[in-house]
Protein backbone atom coordinates (compact mmCIF):
# COMPACT_ATOMS: atom_id res chain seq x y z
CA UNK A 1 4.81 25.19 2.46
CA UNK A 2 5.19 26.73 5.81
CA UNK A 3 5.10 30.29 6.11
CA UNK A 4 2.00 30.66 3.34
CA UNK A 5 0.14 33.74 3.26
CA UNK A 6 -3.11 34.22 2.98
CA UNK A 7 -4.91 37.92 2.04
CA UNK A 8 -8.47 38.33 2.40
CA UNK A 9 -10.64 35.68 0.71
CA UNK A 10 -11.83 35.62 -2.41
CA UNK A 11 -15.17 33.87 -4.03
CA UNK A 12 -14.25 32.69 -7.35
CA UNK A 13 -10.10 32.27 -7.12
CA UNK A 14 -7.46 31.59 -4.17
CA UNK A 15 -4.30 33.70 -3.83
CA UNK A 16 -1.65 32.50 -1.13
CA UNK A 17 2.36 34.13 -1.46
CA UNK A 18 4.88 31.70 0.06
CA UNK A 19 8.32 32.61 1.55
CA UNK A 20 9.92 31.32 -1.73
CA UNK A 21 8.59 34.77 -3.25
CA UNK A 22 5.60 33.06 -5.30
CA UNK A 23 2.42 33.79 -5.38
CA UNK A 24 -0.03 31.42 -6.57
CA UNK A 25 -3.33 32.83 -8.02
CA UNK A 26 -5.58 29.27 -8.42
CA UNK A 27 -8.87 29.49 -10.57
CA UNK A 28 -11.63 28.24 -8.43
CA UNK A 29 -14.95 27.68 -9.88
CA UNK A 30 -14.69 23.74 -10.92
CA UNK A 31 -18.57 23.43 -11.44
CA UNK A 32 -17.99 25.70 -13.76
CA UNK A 33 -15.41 24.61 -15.05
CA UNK A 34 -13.17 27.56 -13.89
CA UNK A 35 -15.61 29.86 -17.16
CA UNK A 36 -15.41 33.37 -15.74
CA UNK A 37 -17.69 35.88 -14.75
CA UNK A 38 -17.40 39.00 -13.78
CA UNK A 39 -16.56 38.28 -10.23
CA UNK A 40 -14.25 36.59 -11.46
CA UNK A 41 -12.57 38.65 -13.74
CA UNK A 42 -12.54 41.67 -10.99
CA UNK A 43 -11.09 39.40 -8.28
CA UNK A 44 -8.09 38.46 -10.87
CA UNK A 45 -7.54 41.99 -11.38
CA UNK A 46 -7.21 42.37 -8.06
CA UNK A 47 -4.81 39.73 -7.33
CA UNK A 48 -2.44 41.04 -10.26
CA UNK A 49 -2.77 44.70 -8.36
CA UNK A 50 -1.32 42.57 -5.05
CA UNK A 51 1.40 40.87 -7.10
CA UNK A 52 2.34 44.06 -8.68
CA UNK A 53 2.34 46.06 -5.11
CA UNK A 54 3.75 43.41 -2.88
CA UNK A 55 7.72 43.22 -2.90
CA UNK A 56 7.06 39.73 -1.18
CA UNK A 57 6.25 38.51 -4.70
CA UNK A 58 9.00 37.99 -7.69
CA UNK A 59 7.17 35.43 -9.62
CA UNK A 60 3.11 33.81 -9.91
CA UNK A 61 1.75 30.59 -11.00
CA UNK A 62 -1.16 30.55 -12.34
CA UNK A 63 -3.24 27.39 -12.31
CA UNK A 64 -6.76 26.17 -11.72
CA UNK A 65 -8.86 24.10 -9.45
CA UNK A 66 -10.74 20.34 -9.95
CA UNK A 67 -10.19 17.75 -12.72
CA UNK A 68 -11.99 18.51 -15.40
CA UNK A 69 -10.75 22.00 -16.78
CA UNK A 70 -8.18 24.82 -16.45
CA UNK A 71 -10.48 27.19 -17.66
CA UNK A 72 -13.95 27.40 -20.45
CA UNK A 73 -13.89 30.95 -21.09
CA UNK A 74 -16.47 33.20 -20.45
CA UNK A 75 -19.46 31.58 -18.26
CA UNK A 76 -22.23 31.68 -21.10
CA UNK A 77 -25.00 30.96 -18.56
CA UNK A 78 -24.78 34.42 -16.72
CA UNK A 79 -25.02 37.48 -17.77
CA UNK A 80 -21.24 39.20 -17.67
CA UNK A 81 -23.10 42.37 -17.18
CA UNK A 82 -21.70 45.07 -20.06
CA UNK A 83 -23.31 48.77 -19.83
CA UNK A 84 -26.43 49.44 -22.50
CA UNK A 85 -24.12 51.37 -24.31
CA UNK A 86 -22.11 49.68 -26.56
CA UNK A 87 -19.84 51.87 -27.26
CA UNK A 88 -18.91 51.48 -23.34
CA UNK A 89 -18.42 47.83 -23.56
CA UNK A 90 -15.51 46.57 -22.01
CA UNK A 91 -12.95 43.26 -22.88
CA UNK A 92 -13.03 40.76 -20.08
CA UNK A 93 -9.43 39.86 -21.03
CA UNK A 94 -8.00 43.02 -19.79
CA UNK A 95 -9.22 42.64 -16.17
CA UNK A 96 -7.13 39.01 -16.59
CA UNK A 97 -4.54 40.13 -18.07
CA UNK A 98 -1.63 40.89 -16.60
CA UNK A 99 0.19 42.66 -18.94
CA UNK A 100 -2.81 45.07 -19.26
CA UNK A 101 -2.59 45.48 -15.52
CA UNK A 102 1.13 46.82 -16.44
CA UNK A 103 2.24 43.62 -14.04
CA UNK A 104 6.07 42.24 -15.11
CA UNK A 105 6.66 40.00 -12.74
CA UNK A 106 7.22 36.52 -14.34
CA UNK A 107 3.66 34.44 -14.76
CA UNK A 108 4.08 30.43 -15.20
CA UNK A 109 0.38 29.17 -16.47
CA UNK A 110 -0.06 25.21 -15.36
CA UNK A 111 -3.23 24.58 -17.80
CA UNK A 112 -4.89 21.04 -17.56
CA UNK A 113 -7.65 19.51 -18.94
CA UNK A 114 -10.11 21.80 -20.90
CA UNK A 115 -8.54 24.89 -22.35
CA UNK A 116 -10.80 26.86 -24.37
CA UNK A 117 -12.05 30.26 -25.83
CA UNK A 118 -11.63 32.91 -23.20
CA UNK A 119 -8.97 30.80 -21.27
CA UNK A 120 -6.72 31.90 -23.85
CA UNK A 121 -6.43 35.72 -22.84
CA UNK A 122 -4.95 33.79 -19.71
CA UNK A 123 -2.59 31.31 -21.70
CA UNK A 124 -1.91 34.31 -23.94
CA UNK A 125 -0.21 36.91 -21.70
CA UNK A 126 1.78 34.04 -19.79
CA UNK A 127 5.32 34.13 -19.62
CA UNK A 128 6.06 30.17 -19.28
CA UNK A 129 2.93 27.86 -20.31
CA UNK A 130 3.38 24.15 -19.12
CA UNK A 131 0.11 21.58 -18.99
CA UNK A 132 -0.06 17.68 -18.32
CA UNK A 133 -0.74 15.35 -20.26
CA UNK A 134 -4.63 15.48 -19.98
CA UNK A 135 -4.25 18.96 -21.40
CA UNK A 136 -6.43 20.06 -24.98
CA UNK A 137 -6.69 23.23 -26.46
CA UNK A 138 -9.74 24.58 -28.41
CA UNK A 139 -11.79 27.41 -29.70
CA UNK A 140 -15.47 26.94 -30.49
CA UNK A 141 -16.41 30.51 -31.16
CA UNK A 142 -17.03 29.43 -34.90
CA UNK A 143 -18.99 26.29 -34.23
CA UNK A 144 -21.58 28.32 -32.35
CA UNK A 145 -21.56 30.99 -35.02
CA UNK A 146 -19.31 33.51 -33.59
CA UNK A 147 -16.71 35.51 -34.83
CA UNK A 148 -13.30 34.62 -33.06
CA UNK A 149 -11.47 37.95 -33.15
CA UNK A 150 -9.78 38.56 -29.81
CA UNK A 151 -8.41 35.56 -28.56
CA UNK A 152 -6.18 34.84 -31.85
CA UNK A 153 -4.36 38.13 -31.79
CA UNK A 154 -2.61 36.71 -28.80
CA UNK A 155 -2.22 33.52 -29.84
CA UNK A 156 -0.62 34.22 -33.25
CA UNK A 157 2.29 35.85 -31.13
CA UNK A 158 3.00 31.79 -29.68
CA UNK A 159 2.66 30.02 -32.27
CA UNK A 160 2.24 31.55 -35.52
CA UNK A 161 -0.36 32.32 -38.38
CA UNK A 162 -1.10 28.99 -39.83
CA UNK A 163 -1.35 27.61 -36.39
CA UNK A 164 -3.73 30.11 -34.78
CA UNK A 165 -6.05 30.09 -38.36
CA UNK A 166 -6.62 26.50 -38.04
CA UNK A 167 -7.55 26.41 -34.12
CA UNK A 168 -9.89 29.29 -35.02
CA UNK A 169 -11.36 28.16 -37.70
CA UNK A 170 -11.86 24.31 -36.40
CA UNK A 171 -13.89 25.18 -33.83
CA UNK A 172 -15.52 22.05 -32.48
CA UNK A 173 -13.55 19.90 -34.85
CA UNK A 174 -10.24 19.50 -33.34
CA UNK A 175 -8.79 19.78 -29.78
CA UNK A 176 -5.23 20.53 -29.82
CA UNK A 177 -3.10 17.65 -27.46
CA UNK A 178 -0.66 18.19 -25.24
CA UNK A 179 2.20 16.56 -27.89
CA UNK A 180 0.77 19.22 -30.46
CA UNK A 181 1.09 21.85 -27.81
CA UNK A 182 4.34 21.16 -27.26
CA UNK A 183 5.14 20.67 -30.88
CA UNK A 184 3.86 23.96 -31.93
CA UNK A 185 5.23 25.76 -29.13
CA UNK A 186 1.85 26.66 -27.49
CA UNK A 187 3.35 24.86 -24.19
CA UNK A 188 7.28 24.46 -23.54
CA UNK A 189 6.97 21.43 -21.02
CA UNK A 190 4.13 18.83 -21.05
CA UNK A 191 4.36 16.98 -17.39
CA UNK A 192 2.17 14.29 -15.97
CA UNK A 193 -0.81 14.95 -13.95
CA UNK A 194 0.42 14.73 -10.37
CA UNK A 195 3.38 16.74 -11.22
CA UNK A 196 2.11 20.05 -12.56
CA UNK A 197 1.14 22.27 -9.69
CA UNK A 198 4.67 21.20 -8.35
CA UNK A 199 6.66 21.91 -11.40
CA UNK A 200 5.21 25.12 -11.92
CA UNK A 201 6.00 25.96 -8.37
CA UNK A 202 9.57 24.82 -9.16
CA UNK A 203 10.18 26.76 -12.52
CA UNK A 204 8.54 30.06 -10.57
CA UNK A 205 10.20 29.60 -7.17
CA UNK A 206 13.75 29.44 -9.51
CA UNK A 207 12.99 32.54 -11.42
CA UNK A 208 12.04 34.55 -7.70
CA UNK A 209 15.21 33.85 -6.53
CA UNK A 210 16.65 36.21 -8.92
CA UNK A 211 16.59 39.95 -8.42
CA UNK A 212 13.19 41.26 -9.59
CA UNK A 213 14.55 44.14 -10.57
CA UNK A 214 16.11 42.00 -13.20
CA UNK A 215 13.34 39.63 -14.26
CA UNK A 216 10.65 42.22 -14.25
CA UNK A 217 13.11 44.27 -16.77
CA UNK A 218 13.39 41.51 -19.01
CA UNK A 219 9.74 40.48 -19.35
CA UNK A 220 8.85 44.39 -19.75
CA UNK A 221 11.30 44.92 -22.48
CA UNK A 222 10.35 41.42 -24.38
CA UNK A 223 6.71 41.91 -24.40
CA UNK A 224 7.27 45.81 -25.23
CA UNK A 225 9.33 44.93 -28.07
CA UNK A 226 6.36 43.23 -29.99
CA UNK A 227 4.20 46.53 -30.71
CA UNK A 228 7.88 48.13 -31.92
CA UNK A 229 9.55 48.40 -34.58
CA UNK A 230 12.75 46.34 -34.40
CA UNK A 231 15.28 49.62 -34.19
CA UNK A 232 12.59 51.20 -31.66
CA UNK A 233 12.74 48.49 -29.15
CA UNK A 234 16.05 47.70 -29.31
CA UNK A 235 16.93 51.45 -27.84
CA UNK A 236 13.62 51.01 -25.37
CA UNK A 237 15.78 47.90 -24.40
CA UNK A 238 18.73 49.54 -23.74
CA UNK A 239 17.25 52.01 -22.03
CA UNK A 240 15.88 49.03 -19.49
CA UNK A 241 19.04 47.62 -18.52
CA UNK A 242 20.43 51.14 -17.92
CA UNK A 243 17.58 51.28 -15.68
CA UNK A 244 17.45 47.65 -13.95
CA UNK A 245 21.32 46.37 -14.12
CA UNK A 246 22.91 48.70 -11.58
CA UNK A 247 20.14 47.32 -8.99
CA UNK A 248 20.57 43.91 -10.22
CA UNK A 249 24.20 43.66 -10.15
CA UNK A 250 23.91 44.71 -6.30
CA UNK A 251 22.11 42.38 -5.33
CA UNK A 252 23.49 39.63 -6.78
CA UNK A 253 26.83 40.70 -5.43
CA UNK A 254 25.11 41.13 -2.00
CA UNK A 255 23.58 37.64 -2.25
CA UNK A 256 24.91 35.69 -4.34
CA UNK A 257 22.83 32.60 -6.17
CA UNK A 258 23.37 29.16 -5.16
CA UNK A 259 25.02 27.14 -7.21
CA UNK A 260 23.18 24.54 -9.35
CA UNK A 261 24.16 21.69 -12.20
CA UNK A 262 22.28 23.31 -14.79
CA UNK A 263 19.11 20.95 -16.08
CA UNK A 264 18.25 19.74 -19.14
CA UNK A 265 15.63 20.17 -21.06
């Protein structure tokens, strides 16, 4: 798209903003099957500080480079590099995540391939998860003798106890399709191959066209509401669009959508 902009480079992702108001943070180690390191884990927190700071930006996709995976989880052939102490050990998933980085601008994840372990804190924390086809989901922290402790606490939040229990506890056994994803809500579009970066692109680039102010509100007071208590976050949501509906309103007024045939889906 014309008008693309770059910031400085990067070693282990891409970032680009286009003038659609999406930015698109792309995982970029493909030999590695997109695992992160460290690097990599410090240049996504990065990026999320840029989305969160630059009014250029209403909505991300977040996707990954190559063919063979979206993402393996932590790269087990390098050190990540944790402190002797252990008591000063740090979670890689909240330097990915972007609700951890207090970002609420709308996050559309396009997985493919390989999704496994430690790609989950990504899947997790998205607002809108599509894949393709090719797309299977996984956990092998068991198989290898591990305890899988982290990851599921997100996941139960998509799709549920029973669902999350028997990914965990599978390990190696099973790989989770794209049909299953969709079935069991892990995913809410499953697209061929050749058409995912572009859908993605299409479901963000609708949701920037609406006042951020208003879509930033919403995804705030939805993902807030989970750690509440059911009276608790429905005053916290009140609260929010006493806060975010006067500037909302104004701008819509001021520019008023375009006028669409609603889809289907």
């Amino acid at each position: 798209m014309t008008g693309t902009t770059r910031p400085p480079s990067y070693g282990t992702i891409t970032y680009e903003v286009t003038p659609d108001k999406v930015a698109t943070i792309t995982l970029n180690r493909p030999d590695a099957l997109n695992a992160f390191d460290r690097r990599m884990c410090e240049e996504i927190r990065d990026a999320w500080k840029r989305v969160k700071d630059d009014p250029a930006v209403n909505a991300v996709v977040l996707r990954a480079a190559g063919d063979r995976a979206f993402c393996a989880g932590l790269d087990v052939k390098k050190s990540y590099g944790q402190p002797d102490d252990v008591w000063n050990h740090e979670d890689p998933g909240e330097l990915l995540s972007p609700k951890w980085q207090k970002v609420w601008k709308p996050v559309v994840c396009a997985v493919h391939g390989i999704c496994t372990a430690g790609a989950f804190y990504l899947v997790n924390e998205a607002d809108i998860v599509i894949c393709s086809e090719d797309a299977t989901f996984f956990d092998s922290h068991v198989s290898q003798g591990m305890v899988l402790a982290l990851e599921p606490i997100g996941l139960m939040r998509r799709i549920g106890l029973g669902e999350t229990l028997r990914i965990a506890l599978s390990g190696n056994d099973e790989r989770v399709t794209a049909a299953t994803a969709l079935r069991i809500g892990l995913v809410s579009e499953v697209v061929g191959r050749d058409r995912l970066w572009e859908r993605a692109h299409e479901i963000a680039a609708g949701i920037a066209e609406k006042p951020s102010s208003a879509t930033q509100g919403t995804v705030r007071a939805i993902w807030e509401s989970l750690d509440r208590p059911y009276r608790a976050a429905m005053e916290q949501g009140l609260i929010y669009t006493r806060l975010g509906n006067p500037i909302g309103m104004a701008e819509i007024k001021a520019n008023p959508l375009p006028k669409r045939q609603p889809r289907l889906r």
